[in-house]
Every structure is written in structure tokens, then in C-alpha cells.
Protein backbone atom coordinates (compact mmCIF):
# COMPACT_ATOMS: atom_id res chain seq x y z
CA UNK A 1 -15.92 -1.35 -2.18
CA UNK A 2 -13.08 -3.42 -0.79
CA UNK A 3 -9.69 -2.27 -2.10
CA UNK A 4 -6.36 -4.41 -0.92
CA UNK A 5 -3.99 -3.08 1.40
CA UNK A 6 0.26 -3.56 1.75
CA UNK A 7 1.13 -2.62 5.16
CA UNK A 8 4.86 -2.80 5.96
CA UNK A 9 7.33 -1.58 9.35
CA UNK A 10 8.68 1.81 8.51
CA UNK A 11 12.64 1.65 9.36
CA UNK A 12 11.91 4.72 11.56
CA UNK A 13 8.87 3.09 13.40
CA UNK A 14 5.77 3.02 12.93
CA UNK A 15 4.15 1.36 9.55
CA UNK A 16 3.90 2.56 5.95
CA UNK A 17 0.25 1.47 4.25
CA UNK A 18 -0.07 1.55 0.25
CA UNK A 19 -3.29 0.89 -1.96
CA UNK A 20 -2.07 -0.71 -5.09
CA UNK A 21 -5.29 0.21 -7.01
CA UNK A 22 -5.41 3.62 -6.67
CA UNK A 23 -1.66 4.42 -5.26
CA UNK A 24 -2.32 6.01 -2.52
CA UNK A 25 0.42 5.81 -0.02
CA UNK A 26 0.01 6.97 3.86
CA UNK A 27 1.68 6.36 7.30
CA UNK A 28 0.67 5.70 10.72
CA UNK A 29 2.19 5.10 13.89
CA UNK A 30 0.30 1.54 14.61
CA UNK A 31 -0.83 -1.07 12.23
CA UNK A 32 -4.33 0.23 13.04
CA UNK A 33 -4.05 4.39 12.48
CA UNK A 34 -1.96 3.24 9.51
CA UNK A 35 -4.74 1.40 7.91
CA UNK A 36 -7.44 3.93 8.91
CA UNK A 37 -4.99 6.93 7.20
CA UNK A 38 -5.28 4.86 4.09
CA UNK A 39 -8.75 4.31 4.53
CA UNK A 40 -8.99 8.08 4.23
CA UNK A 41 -6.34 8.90 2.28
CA UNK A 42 -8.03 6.44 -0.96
CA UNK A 43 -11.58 7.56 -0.13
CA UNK A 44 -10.57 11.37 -0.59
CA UNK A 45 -8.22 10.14 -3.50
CA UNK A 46 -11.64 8.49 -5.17
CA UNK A 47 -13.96 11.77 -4.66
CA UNK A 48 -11.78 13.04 -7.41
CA UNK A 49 -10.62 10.03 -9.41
CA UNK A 50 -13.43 7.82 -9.21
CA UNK A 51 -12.38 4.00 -10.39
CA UNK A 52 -13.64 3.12 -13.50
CA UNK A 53 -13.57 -0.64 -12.96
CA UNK A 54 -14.50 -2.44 -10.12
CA UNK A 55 -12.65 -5.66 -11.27
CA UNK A 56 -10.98 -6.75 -8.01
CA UNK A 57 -6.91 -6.97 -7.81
CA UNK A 58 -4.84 -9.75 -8.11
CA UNK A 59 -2.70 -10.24 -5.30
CA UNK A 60 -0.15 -12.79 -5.16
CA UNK A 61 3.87 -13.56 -3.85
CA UNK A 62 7.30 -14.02 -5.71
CA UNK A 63 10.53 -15.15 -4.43
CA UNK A 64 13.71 -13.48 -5.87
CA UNK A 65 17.12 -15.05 -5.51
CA UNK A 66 19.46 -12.67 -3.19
CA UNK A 67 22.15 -10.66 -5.77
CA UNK A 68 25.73 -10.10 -4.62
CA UNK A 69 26.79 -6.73 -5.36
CA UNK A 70 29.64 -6.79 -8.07
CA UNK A 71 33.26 -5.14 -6.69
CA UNK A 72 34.41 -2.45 -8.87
């Protein structure tokens, strides 16, 4: 089964990985050990909420225009 992956930089080091499909969330402190952690974290997360559909995700990008914070 091939499930996507969002990897981003944790502000603290290291890198924050995040199924979408199943919401599993994990950490590591490479790109590499946080990808595997999620690897394990969604095939433990599956032994006991198996996906009903195997229709693939949609992944795709959005730009959002910067907001100014109002003053009070």
C-alpha cells in the first residue's frame, strides 16, 4: 500500500512526519528515522483501523496571500 507522506523541519530540530490518510503524526531526528517512525507509527495505526478504501489521495499546493495582523 503506498500512503503519502508531509515531512516538515521541526522549529526545535529535527523533522515532524504526518500521514494525511490515516493521521498519524510522528517525529524523528533526520528526514530518514522520521519517515521510518511514520512508517511504523501508520502500520500499527492500520492493525487496528484497517482502511476501508484504497482510493489513493489527492495531493496538491495552494498559495495564500500573507495577512497583516489588525492593531487593536
Amino acid at each position: 500500500m503506498i500512503l503519502s507522506a508531509v515531512i516538515t523541519a521541526a522549529p526545535e530540530g529535527g523533522y515532524v512526519a504526518y500521514n494525511p490518510e490515516t493521521g498519524t503524526t510522528t517525529q524523528g531526528e533526520t528526514f530518514d528515522e522520521a519517515v521510518a517512525n511514520l512508517r511504523e507509527a501508520t502500520e500499527l495505526y492500520l492493525e487496528v483501523f484497517p482502511m476501508k478504501s484504497n482510493t489513493p489521495a489527492v495531493l496538491t499546493c495552494f498559495e495564500v496571500a500573507h495577512a497583516q495582523a489588525a492593531g487593536c
